[in-house]
Protein backbone atom coordinates (compact mmCIF):
# COMPACT_ATOMS: atom_id res chain seq x y z
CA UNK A 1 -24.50 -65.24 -31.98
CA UNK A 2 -20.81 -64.60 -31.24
CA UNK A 3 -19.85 -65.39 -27.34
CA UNK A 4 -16.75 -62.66 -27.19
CA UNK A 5 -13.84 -64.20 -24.79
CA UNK A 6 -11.86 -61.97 -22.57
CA UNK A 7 -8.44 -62.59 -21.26
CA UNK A 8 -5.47 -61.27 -19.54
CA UNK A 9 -2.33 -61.03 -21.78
CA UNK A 10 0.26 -63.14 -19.62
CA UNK A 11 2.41 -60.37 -18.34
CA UNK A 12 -0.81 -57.93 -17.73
CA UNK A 13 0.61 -55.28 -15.41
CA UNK A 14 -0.79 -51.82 -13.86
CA UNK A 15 2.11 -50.10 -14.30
CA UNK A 16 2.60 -50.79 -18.23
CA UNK A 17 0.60 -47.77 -19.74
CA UNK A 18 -1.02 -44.85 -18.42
CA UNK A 19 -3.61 -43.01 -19.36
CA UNK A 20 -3.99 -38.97 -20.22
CA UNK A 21 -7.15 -37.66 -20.97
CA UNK A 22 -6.75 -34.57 -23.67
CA UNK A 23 -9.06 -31.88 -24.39
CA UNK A 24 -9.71 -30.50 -28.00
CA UNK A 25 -7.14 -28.19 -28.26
CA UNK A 26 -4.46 -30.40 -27.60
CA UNK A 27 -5.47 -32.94 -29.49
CA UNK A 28 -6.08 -30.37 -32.44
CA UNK A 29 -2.13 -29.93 -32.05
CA UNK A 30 -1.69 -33.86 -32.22
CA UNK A 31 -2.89 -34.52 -34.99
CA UNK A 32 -1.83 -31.38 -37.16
CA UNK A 33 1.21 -32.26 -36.26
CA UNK A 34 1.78 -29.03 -33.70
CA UNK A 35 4.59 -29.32 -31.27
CA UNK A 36 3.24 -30.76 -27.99
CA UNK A 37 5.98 -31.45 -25.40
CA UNK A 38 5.82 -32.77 -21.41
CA UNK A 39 8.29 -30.93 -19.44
CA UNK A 40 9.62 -30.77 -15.76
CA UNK A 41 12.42 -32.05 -13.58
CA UNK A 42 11.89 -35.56 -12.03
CA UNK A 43 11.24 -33.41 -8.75
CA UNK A 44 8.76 -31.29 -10.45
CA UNK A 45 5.19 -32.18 -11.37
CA UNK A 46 4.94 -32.25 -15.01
CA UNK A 47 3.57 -30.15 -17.44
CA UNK A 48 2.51 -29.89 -21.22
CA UNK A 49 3.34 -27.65 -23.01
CA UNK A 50 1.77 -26.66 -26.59
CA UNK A 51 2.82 -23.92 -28.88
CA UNK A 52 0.81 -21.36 -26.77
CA UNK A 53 -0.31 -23.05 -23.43
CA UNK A 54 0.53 -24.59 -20.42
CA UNK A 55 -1.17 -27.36 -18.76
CA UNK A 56 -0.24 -29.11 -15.42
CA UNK A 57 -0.80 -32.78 -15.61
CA UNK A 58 -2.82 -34.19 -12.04
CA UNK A 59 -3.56 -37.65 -11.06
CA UNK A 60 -7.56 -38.43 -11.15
CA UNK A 61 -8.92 -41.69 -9.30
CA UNK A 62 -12.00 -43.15 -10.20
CA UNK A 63 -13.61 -46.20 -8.51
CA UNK A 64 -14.17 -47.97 -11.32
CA UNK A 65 -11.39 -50.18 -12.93
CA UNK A 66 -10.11 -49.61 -16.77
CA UNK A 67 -9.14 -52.47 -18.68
CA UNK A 68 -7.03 -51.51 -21.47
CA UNK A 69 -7.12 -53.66 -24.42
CA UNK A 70 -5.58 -53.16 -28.84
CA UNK A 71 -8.67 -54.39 -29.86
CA UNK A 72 -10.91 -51.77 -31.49
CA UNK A 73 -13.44 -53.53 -33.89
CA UNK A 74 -16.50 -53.13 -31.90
CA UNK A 75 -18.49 -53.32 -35.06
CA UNK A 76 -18.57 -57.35 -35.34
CA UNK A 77 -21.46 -58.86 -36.89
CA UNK A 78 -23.21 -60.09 -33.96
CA UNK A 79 -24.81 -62.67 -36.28
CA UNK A 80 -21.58 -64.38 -36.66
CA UNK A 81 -20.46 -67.99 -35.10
CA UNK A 82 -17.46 -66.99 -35.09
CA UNK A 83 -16.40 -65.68 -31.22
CA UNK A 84 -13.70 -62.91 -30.89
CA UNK A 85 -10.68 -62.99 -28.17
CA UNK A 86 -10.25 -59.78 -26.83
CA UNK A 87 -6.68 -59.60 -24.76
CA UNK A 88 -6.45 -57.39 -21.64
CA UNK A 89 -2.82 -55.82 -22.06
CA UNK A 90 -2.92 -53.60 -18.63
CA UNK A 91 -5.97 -52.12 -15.71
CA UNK A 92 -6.17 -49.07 -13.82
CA UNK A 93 -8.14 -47.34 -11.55
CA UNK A 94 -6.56 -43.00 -11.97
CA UNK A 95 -5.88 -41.48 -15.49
CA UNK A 96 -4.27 -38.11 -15.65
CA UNK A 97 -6.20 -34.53 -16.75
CA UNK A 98 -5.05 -31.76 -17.84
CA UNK A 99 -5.25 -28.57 -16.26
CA UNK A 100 -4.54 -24.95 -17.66
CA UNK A 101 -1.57 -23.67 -15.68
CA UNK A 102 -1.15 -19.69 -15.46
CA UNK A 103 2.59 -18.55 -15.58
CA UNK A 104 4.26 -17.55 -12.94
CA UNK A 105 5.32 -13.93 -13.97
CA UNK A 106 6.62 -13.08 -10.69
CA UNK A 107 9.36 -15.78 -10.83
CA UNK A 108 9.61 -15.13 -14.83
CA UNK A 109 10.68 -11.26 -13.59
CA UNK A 110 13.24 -13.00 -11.07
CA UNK A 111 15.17 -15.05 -13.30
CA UNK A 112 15.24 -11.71 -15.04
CA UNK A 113 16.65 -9.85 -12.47
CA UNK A 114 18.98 -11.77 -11.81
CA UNK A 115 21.10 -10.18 -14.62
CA UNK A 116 19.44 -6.72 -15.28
CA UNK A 117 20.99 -4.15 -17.36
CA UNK A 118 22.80 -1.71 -15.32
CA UNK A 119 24.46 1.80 -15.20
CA UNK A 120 27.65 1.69 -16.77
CA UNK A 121 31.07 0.83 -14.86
CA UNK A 122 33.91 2.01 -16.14
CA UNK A 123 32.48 2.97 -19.25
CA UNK A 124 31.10 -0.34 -19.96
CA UNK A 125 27.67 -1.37 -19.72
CA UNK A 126 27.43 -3.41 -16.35
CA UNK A 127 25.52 -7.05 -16.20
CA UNK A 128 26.27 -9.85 -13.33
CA UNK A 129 24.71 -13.23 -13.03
CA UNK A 130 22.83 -15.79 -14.64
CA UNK A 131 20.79 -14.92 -18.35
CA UNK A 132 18.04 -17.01 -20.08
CA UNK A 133 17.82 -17.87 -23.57
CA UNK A 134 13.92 -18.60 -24.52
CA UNK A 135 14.53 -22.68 -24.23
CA UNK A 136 15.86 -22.05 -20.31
CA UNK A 137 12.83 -20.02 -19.54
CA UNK A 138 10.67 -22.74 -20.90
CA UNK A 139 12.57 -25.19 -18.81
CA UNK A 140 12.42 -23.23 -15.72
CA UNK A 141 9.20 -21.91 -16.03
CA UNK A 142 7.67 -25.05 -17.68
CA UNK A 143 5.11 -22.87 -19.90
CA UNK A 144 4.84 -22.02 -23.61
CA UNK A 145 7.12 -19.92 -26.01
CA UNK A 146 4.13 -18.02 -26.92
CA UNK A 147 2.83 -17.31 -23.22
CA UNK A 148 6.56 -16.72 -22.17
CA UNK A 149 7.22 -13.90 -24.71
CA UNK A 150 3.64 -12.58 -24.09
CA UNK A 151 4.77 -11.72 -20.04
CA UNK A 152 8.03 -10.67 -21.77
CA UNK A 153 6.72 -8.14 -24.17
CA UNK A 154 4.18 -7.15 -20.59
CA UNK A 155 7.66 -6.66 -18.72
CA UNK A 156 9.32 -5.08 -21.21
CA UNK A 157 11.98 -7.52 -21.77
CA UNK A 158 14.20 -7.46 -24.39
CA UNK A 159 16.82 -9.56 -26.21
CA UNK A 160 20.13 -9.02 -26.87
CA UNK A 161 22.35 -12.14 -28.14
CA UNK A 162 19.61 -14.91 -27.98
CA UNK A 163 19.69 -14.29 -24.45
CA UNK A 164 16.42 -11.97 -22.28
CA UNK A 165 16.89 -9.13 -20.53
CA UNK A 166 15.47 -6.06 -18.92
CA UNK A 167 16.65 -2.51 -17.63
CA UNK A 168 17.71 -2.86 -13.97
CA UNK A 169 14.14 -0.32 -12.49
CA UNK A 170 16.05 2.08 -11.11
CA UNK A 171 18.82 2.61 -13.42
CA UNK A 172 15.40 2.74 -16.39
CA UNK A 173 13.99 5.25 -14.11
CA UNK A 174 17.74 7.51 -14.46
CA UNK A 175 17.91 7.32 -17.96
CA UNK A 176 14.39 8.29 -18.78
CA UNK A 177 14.70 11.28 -16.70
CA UNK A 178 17.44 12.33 -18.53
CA UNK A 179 15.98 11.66 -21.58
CA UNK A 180 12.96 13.77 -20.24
CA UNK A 181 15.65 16.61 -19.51
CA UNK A 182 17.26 16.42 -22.97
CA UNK A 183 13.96 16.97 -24.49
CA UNK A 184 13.01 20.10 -22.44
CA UNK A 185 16.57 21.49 -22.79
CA UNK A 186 16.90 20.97 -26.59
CA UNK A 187 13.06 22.20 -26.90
CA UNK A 188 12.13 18.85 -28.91
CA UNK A 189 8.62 17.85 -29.87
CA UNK A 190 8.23 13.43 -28.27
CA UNK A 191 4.68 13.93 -29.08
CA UNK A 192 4.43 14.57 -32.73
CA UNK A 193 7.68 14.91 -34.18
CA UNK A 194 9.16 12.12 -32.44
CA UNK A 195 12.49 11.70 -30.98
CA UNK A 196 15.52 10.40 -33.01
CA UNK A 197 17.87 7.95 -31.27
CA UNK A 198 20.80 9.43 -32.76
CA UNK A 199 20.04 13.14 -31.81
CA UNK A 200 19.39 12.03 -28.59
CA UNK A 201 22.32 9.86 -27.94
CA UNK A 202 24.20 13.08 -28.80
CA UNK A 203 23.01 14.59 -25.27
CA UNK A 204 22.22 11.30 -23.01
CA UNK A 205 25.46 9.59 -23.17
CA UNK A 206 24.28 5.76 -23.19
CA UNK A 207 24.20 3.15 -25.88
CA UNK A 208 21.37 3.10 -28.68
CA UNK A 209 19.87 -0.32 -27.11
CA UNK A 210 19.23 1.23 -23.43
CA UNK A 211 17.75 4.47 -25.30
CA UNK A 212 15.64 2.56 -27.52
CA UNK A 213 14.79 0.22 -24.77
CA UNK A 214 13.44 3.55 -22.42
CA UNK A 215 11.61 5.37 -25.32
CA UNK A 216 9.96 2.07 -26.28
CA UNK A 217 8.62 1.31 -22.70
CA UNK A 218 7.04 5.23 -22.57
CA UNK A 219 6.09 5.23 -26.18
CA UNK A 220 5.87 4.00 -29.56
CA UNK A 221 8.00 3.73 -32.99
CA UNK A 222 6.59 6.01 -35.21
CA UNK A 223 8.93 6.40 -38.10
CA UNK A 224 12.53 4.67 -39.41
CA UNK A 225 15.09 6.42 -40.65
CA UNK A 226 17.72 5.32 -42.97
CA UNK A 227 20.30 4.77 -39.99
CA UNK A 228 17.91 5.32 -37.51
CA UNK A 229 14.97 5.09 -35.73
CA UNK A 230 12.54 7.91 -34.25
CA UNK A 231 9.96 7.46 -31.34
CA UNK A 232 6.68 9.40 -30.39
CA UNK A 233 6.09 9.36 -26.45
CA UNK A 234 2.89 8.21 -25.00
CA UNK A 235 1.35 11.13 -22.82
CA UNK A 236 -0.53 8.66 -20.67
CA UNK A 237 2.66 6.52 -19.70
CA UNK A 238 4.61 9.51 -19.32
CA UNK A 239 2.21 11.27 -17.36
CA UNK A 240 2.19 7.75 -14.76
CA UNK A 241 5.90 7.85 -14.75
CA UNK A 242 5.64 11.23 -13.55
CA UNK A 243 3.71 9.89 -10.75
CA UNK A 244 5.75 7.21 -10.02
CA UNK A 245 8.67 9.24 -9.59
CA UNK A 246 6.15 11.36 -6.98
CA UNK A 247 5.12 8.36 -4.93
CA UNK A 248 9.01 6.92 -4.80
CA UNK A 249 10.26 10.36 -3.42
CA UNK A 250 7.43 10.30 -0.75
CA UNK A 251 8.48 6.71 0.03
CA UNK A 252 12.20 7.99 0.16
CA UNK A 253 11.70 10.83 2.14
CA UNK A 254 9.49 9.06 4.58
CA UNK A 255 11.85 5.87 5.10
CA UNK A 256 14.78 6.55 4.36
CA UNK A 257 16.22 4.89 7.69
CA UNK A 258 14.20 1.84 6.77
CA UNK A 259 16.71 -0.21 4.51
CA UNK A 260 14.06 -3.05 3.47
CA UNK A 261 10.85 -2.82 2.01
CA UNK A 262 8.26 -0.73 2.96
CA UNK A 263 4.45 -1.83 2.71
CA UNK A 264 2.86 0.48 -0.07
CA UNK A 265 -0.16 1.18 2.26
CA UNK A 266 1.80 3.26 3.95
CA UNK A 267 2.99 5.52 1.05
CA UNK A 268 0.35 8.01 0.95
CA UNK A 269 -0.10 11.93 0.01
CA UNK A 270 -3.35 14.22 0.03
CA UNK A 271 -4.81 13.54 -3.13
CA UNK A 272 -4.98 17.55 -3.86
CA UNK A 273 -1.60 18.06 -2.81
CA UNK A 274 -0.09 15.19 -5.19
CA UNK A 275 -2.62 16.69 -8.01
CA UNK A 276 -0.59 19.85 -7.32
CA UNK A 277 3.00 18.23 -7.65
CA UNK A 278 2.03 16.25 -10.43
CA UNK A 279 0.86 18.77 -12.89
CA UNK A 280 3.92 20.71 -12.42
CA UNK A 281 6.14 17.63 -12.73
CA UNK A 282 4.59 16.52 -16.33
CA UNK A 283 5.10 18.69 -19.94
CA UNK A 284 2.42 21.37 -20.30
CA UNK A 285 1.08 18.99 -23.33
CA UNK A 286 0.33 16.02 -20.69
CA UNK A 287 -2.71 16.51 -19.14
CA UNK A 288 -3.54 14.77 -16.07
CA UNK A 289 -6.61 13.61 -13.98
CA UNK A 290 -6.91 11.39 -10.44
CA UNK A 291 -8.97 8.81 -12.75
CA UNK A 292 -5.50 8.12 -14.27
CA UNK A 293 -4.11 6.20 -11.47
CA UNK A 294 -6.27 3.88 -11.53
CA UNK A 295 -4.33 0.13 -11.15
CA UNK A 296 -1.12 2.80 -9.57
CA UNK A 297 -2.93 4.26 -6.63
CA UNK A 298 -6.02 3.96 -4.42
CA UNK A 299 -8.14 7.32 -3.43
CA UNK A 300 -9.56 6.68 0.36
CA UNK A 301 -11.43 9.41 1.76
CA UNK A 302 -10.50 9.77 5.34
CA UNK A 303 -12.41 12.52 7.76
CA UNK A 304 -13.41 14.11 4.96
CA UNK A 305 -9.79 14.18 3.28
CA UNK A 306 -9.19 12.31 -0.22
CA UNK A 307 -5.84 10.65 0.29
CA UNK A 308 -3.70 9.08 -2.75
CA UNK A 309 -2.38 5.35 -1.48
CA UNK A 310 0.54 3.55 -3.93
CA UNK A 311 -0.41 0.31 -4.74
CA UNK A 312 1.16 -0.71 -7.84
CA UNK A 313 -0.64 -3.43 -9.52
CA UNK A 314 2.25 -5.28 -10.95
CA UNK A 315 3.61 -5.50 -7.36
CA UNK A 316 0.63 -7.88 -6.74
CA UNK A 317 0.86 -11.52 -6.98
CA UNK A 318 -0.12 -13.43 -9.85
CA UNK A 319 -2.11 -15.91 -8.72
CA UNK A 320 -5.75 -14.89 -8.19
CA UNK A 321 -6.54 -16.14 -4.48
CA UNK A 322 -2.46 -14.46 -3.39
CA UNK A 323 -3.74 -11.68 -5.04
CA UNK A 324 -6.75 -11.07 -3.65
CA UNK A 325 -5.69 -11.50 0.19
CA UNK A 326 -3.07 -8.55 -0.78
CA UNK A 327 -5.71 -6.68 -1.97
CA UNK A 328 -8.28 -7.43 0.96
CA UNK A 329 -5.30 -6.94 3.35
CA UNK A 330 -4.21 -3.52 2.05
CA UNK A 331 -8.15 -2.28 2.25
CA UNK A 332 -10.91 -4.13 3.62
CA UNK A 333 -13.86 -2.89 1.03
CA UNK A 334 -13.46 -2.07 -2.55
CA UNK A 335 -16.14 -1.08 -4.82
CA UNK A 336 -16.48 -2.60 -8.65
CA UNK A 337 -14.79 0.83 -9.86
CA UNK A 338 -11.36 0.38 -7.52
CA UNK A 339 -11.33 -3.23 -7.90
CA UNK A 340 -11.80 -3.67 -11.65
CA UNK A 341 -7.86 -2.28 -12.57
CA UNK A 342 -6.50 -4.79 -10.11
CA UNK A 343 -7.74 -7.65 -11.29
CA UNK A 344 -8.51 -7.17 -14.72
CA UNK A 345 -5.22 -8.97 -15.91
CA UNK A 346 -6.74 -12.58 -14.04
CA UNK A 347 -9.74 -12.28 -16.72
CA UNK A 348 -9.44 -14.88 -19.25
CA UNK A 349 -10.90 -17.06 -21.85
CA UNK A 350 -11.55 -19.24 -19.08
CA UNK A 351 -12.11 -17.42 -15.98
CA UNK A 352 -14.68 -13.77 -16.27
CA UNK A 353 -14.89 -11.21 -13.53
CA UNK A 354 -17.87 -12.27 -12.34
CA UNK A 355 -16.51 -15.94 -12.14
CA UNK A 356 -13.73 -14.08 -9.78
CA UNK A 357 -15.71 -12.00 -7.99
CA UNK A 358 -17.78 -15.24 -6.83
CA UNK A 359 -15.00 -17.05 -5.71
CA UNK A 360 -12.85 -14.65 -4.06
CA UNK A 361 -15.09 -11.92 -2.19
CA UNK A 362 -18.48 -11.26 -0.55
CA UNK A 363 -20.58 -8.49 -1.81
CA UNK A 364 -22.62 -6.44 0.29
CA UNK A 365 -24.90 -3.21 0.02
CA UNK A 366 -23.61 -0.30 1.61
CA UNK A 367 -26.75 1.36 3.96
CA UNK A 368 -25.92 4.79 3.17
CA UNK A 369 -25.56 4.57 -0.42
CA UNK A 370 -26.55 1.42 -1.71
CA UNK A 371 -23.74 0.79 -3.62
CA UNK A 372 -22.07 -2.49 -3.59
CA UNK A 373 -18.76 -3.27 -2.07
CA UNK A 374 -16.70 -6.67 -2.25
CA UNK A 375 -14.96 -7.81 0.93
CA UNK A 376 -13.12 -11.06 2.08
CA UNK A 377 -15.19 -14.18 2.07
């Protein structure tokens, strides 16, 4: 029988290789031949990066030692005489794992905004600061083209030469209106019919891009033209920019001395009086109900009264544990029902509701009703 010897190669270091411990996905890319890439600054901890996901790359002790060795013919006939020198090239006691890293859409939307699309000045469209191209939102976000342009496509980003932009809120919010006004002047049917971009740059003086860009975010393509292109409104996403518009003028009206930011909590309206002010405010072919603002606004019943509270849910973080401390700070109990359009954008392949809902709250049974409400743990 073969003794085996072991040795240390003569310049046997820790610090030589290390070692990265890959799960199947990534090493599906590998060896397809995928682009896999490691990004970060030296600063930064570093990620990798497949065609479609993110993964943040932590340290991992273990209290056992590795000895790291080229030989790989384990299968030696142990009958043989013949002994076999295996040569220790490096040790260590850590390897690195790979994590799944969520992007960070609230600092995706600031690099944004930090050259929006603005009104025009002097009859020319008006954009200041620093724009992306998709390779320096990779680089600053360290995530995926393909889970970059998904948030992208969410914030309704577009791109105009090779570099990513979006409509500055309020000056999207202007334009639609008047797009909104065009459409009840000039009698037109957004529903069915559709709206053409030329006949409607004819009344709402702004360029085809910004026009296309507004009736895209409230609606869908749904015919081309030879030289143009006609869009169909959605009734639902009109009918919540309708209430947007509601819940901004309360805000307005209610602190307008207040120059910074207001808390949403505090933007609130009777629920049957903004019922009232929304049905008037939408076309007579929108139909609206208070199950609608669900994920926009919360209904609270206080002495008796139903009140409607803003809470946007894209003004919530994006990380699940921020997120839920806004949540549990703006209202200590939520039932399933409130809850669910909140946090339904944290589900994922990898994380389920119920997975969330363990983690992040308490549940308890209401004595009056029985039903169950989540609270802080």
């Amino acid at each position: 029988m073969a003794n085996n010897i072991v040795r240390t190669a003569p310049k046997c270091s820790s610090s030589d290789f290390c070692l990265l411990e890959l799960n199947s996905d990534v090493e599906t890319c590998l060896v397809s031949g995928e682009s896999v890439s490691i990004i970060g600054a030296e600063e930064e901890r570093a990620v990798l990066c497949t065609s479609n996901t993110s993964y943040s790359i932590v340290k991992e002790s273990t209290s056992n030692a590795r000895l790291l060795t080229p030989h790989n013919d384990w299968n030696t006939d142990k009958k043989t005489s013949n002994s076999v020198k295996i040569i220790i090239q490096s040790c260590t006691n850590f390897h690195y794992a790979l994590e799944r890293r969520p992007i960070d859409v609230a600092h995706l939307e600031a690099l944004l905004m930090e050259a929006p699309l603005k009104g025009k000045s002097d009859g020319k469209q008006c954009k200041s600061g620093k724009q992306y191209c998709m390779k320096d939102l990779m680089m600053q976000l360290r995530a995926s083209e393909s889970e970059i342009r998904l948030q992208l496509t969410r914030l309704h980003a577009f791109e105009n030469a090779d570099h990513w932009m979006i409509l500055e809120p309020s000056f999207e919010e202007r334009v639609f209106d008047d797009i909104l006004h065009a459409i009840s002047q000039n009698d037109w049917d957004p529903f069915t019919v559709g709206i053409s971009l030329r006949q409607l740059q004819s009344v709402v003086q702004e360029s085809l891009i910004v026009l296309k860009q507004c009736v895209g975010i409230y609606g869908n393509q749904c015919g081309t033209l030879e030289i143009d292109q006609a869009f169909c409104l959605d009734k639902n996403k009109l009918a919540m920019f309708c209430a947007k518009q509601i819940f901004n003028e309360i805000a307005s009206a209610n602190f307008s001395n207040e120059p910074s930011s207001r808390p949403n909590k505090f933007v609130s309206i009777p629920l049957d009086q903004f019922m009232k002010k929304w049905k008037v405010r939408v076309p007579d072919q929108v139909h609206v109900d208070s199950l609608m603002l669900r994920g926009l606004a919360v209904i609270q019943t206080i002495k008796q009264q139903e009140y409607a509270l803003y809470l946007p849910e894209n003004t919530l973080p994006a990380d699940p544990k921020s997120r839920f401390q806004a949540l549990f700070a703006f209202q200590s109990k939520w039932t399933l029902t409130q809850l669910d359009p909140y946090i339904i954008s944290l589900v994922s392949s990898d994380t389920s509701q119920p997975q969330l809902l363990l983690k992040y709250t308490r549940a308890l049974r209401q004595a009056n009703s029985g039903e169950k409400v989540y609270c802080k743990q």
